[in-house]
Protein backbone atom coordinates (compact mmCIF):
# COMPACT_ATOMS: atom_id res chain seq x y z
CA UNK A 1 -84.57 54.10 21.12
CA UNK A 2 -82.28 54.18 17.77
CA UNK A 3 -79.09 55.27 20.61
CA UNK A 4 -80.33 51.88 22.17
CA UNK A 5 -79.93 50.00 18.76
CA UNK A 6 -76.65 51.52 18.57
CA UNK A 7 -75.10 50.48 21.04
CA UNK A 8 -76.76 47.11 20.96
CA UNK A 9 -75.22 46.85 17.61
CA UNK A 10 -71.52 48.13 19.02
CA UNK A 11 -71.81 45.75 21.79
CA UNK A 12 -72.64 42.58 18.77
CA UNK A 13 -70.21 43.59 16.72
CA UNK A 14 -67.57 43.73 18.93
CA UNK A 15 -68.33 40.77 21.17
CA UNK A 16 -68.57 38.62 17.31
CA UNK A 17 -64.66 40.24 16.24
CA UNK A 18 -63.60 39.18 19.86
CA UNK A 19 -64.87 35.60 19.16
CA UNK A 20 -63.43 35.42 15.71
CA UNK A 21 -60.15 36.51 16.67
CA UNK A 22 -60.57 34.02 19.88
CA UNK A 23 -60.76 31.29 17.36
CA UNK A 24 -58.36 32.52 14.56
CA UNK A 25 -55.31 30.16 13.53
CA UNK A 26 -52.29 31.94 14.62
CA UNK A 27 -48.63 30.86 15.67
CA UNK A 28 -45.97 32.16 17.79
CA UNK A 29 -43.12 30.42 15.74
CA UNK A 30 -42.92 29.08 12.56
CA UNK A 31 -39.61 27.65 10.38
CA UNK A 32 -35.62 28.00 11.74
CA UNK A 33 -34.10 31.14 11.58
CA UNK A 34 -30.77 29.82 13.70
CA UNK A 35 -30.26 26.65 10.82
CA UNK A 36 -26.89 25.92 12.58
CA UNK A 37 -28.38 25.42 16.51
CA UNK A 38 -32.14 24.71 14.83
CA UNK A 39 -33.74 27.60 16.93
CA UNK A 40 -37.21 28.87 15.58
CA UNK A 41 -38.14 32.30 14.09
CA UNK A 42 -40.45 34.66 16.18
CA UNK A 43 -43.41 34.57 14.15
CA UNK A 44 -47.19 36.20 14.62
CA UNK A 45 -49.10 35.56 11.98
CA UNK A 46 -51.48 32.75 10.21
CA UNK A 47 -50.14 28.66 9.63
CA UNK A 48 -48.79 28.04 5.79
CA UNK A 49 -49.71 25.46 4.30
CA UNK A 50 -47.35 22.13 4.58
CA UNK A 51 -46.59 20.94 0.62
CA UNK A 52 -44.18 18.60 1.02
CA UNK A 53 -44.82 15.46 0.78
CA UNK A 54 -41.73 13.78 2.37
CA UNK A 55 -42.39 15.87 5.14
CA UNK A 56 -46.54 15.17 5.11
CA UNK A 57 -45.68 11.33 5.54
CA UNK A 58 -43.00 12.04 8.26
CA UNK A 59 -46.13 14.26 10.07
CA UNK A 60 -48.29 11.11 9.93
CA UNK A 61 -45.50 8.88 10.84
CA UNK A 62 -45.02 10.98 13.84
CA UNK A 63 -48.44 12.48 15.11
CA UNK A 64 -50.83 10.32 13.33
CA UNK A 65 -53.60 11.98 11.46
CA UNK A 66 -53.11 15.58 12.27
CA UNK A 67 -53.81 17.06 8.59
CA UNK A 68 -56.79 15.16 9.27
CA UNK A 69 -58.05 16.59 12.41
CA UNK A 70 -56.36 20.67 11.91
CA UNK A 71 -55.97 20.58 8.21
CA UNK A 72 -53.09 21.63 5.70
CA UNK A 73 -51.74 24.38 6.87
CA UNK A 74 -50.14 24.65 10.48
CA UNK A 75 -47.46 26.57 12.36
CA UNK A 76 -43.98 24.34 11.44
CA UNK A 77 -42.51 23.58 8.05
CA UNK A 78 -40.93 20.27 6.81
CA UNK A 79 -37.43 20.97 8.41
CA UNK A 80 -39.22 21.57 12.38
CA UNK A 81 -41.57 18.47 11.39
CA UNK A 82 -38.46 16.78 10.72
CA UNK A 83 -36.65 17.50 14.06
CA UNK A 84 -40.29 17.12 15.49
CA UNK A 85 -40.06 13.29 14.72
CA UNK A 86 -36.60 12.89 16.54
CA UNK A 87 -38.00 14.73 19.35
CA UNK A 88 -40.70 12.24 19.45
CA UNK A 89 -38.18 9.78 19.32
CA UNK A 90 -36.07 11.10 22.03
CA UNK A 91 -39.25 9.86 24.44
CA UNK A 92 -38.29 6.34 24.23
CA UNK A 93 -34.16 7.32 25.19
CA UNK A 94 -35.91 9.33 28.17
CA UNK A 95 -37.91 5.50 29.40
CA UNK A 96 -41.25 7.36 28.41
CA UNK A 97 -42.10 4.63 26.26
CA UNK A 98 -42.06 2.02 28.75
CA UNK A 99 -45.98 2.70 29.29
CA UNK A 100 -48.08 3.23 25.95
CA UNK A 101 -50.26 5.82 27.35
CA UNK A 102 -47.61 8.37 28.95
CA UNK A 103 -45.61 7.79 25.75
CA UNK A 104 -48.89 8.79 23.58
CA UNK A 105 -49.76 11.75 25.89
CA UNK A 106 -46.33 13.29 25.91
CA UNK A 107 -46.42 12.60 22.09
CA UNK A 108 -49.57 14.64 21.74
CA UNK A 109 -47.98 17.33 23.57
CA UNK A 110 -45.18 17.52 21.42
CA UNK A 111 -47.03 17.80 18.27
CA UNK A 112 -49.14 20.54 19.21
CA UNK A 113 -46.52 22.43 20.80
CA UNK A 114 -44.56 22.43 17.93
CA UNK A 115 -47.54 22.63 14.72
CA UNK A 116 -50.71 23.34 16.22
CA UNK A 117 -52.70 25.81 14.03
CA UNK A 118 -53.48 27.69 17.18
CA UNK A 119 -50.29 27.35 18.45
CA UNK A 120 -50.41 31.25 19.60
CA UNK A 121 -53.30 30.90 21.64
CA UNK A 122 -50.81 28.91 24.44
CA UNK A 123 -47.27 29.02 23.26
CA UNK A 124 -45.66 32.89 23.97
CA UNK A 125 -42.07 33.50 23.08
CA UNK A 126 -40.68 35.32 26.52
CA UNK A 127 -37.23 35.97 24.91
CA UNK A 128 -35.57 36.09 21.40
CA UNK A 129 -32.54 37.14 19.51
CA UNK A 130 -32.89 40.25 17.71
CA UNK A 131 -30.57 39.94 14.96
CA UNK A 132 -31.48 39.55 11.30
CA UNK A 133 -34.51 37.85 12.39
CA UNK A 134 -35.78 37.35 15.83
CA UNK A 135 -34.64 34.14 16.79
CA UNK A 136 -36.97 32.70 19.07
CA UNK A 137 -34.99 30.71 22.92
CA UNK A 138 -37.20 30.78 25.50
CA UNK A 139 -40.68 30.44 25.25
CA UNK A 140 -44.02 29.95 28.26
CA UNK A 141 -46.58 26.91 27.16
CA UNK A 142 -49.70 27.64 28.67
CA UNK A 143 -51.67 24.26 29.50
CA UNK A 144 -54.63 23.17 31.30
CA UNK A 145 -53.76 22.16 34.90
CA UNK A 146 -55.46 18.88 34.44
CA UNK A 147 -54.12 18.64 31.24
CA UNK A 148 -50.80 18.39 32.78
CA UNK A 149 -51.60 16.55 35.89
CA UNK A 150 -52.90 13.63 34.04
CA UNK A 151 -49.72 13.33 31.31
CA UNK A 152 -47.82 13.67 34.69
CA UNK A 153 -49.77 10.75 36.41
CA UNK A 154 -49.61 8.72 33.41
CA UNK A 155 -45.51 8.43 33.18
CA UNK A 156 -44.49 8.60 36.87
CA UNK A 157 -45.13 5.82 39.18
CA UNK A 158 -42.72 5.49 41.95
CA UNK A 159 -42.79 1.82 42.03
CA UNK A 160 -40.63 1.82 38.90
CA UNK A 161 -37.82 3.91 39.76
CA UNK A 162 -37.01 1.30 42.51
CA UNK A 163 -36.02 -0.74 39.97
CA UNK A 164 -35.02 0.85 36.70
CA UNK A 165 -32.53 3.26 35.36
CA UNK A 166 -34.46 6.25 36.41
CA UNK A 167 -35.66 9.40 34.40
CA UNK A 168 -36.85 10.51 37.85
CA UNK A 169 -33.21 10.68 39.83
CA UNK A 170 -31.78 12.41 36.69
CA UNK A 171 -34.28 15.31 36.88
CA UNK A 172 -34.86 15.34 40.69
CA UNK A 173 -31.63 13.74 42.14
CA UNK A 174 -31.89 11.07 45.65
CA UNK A 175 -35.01 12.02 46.20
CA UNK A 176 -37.06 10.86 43.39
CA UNK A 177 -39.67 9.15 45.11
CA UNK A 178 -40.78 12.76 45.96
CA UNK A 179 -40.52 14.05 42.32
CA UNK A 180 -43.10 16.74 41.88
CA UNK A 181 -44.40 17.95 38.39
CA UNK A 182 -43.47 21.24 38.42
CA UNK A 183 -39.39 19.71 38.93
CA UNK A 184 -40.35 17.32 36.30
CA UNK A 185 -42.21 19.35 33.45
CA UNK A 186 -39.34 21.94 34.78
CA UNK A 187 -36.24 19.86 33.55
CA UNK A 188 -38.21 17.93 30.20
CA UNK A 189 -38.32 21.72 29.25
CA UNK A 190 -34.61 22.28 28.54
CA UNK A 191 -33.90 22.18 25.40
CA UNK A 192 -31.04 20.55 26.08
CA UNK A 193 -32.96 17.27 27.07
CA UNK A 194 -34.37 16.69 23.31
CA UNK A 195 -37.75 17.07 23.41
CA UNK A 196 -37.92 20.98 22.48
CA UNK A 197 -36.59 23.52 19.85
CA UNK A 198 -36.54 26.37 22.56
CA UNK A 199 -36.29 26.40 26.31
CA UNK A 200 -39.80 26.25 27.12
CA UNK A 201 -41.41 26.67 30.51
CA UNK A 202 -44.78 24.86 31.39
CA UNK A 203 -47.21 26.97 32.84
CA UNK A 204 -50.49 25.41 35.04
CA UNK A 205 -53.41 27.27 33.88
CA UNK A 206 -56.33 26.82 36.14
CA UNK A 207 -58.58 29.32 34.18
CA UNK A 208 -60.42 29.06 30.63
CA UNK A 209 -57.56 32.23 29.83
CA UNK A 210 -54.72 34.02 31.18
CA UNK A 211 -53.81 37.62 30.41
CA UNK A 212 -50.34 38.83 29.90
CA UNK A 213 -50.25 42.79 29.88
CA UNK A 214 -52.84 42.83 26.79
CA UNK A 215 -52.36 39.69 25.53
CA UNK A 216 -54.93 36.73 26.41
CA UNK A 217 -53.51 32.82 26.23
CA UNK A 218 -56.18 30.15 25.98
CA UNK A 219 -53.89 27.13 27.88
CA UNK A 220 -53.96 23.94 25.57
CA UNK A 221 -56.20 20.95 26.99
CA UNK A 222 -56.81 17.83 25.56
CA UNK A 223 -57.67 14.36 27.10
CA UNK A 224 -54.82 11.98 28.59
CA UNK A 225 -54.59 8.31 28.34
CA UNK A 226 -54.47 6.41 32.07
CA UNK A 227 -51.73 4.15 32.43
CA UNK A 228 -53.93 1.90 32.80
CA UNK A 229 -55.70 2.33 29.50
CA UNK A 230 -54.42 -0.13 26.56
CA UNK A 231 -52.82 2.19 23.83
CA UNK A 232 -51.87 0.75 20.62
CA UNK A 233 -53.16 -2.87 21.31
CA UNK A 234 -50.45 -2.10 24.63
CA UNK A 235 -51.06 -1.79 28.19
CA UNK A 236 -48.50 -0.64 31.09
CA UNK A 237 -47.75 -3.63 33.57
CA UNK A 238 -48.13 -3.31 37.44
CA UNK A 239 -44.46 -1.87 37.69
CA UNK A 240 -45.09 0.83 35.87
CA UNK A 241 -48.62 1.97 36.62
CA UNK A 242 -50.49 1.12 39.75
CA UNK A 243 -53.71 1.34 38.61
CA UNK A 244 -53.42 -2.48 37.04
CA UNK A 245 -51.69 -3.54 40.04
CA UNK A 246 -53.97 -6.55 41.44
CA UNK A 247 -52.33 -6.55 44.87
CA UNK A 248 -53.66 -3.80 46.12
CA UNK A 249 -51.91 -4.28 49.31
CA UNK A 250 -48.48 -3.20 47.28
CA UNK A 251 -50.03 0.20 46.66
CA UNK A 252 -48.02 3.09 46.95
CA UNK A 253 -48.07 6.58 48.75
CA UNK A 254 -49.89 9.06 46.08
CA UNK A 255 -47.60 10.77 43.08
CA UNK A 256 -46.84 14.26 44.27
CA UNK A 257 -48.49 16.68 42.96
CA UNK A 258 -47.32 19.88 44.32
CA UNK A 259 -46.03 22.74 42.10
């Protein structure tokens, strides 16, 4: 009977560290180690707090009320909330602010990416520079498949592309009308487009968690806007989402999907 208690009282103990560490803050980068190219430093450990207040404004400038909602301390520091705003900038040179809703989704993304508190439970750096301090370049982004499907739905209607300068034939050439979301979460990804401090891969997770040797990701998920949802006193027009379309005989051939 007391060997029954005993492991009874294993089995609690364990299963209650195994849900606190499931919902500890932790990070996977935090501040610039490269200051010159802006890359991030490899960093496992807790969110600092974020003190200044130049910075603090230029956080709720750029994702709203975020202290708010994950409190003071969180995986950036001023200078990555600082490139974080021009990144969220960047979204309107891409056409992503043409509809309210994908331009608020894709925001959202960026801001967590970059300063969640729990940014380690879906963000793993796959390859650093070990110099002075491991310099983080490429990194995996684990996020809900639906998640992703919806951002994805919300900024890419083919209709548009037809007739404006399109985001679409940059990232998947002549063939845009058959963009698919892995091509097109594949090239936003590159650093070099604006909208990242690191190369970063986005990764379809299916599951409630994904385990990498030892390691277990929890993918990021949060609602999406519709494009057909008014965002900011703004809605998209017909040309850019089909859902408000009222001819319904204009509708289009469904957004691929395939990855």
């Amino acid at each position: 009977m007391e060997a029954s208690r005993a492991t009874l009282l294993l089995v609690a103990t364990l299963l209650l560290g195994y849900i606190s560490h499931a919902n500890a803050a932790r990070c996977s980068m935090h501040g610039f180690c490269d200051t010159k190219k802006k890359l991030p430093c490899v960093y496992n450990s807790v969110p600092k707090p974020v003190t200044d207040q130049s910075a603090r404004a230029i956080m709720k400038e750029t994702c709203g009320d975020y202290f708010q909602i994950h409190g003071d301390s969180l995986c950036c520091d001023a200078a990555q909330i600082k490139q974080l705003a021009n990144q969220v900038k960047a979204l309107e040179g891409l056409g992503l602010r043409r509809c309210e809703a994908c331009y608020a989704n894709f925001q959202k993304l960026l801001c967590n990416m970059a300063c969640s508190p729990h940014q380690g439970d879906f963000l793993q750096v796959v390859h650093y520079d070990e110099g002075p301090h491991e310099v983080a370049e490429i990194a995996n982004f684990y996020v809900d498949y639906a998640t992703m499907r919806d951002l994805y739905v919300s900024c890419i209607n083919p209709r548009r592309f037809v007739r404006f300068a399109p985001l679409s034939f940059t990232i998947c050439g002549e063939d845009y009308l058959n963009c698919t979301m892995k091509l097109w979460y594949g090239a936003l990804g590159k650093r070099r487009v604006g909208l990242t401090s690191v190369d970063v891969t986005y990764e379809p997770v299916t599951n409630e968690a994904v385990f990498i040797g030892l390691r277990e990701y929890r993918p990021f998920k949060d609602s999406m806007y519709g494009c057909n949802e008014t965002v900011s006193g703004k809605t998209c027009v017909c040309e850019d989402c089909e859902a408000v379309c009222e001819n319904t005989d204009d509708a289009m051939k469904p957004v691929p999907l395939s990855t």
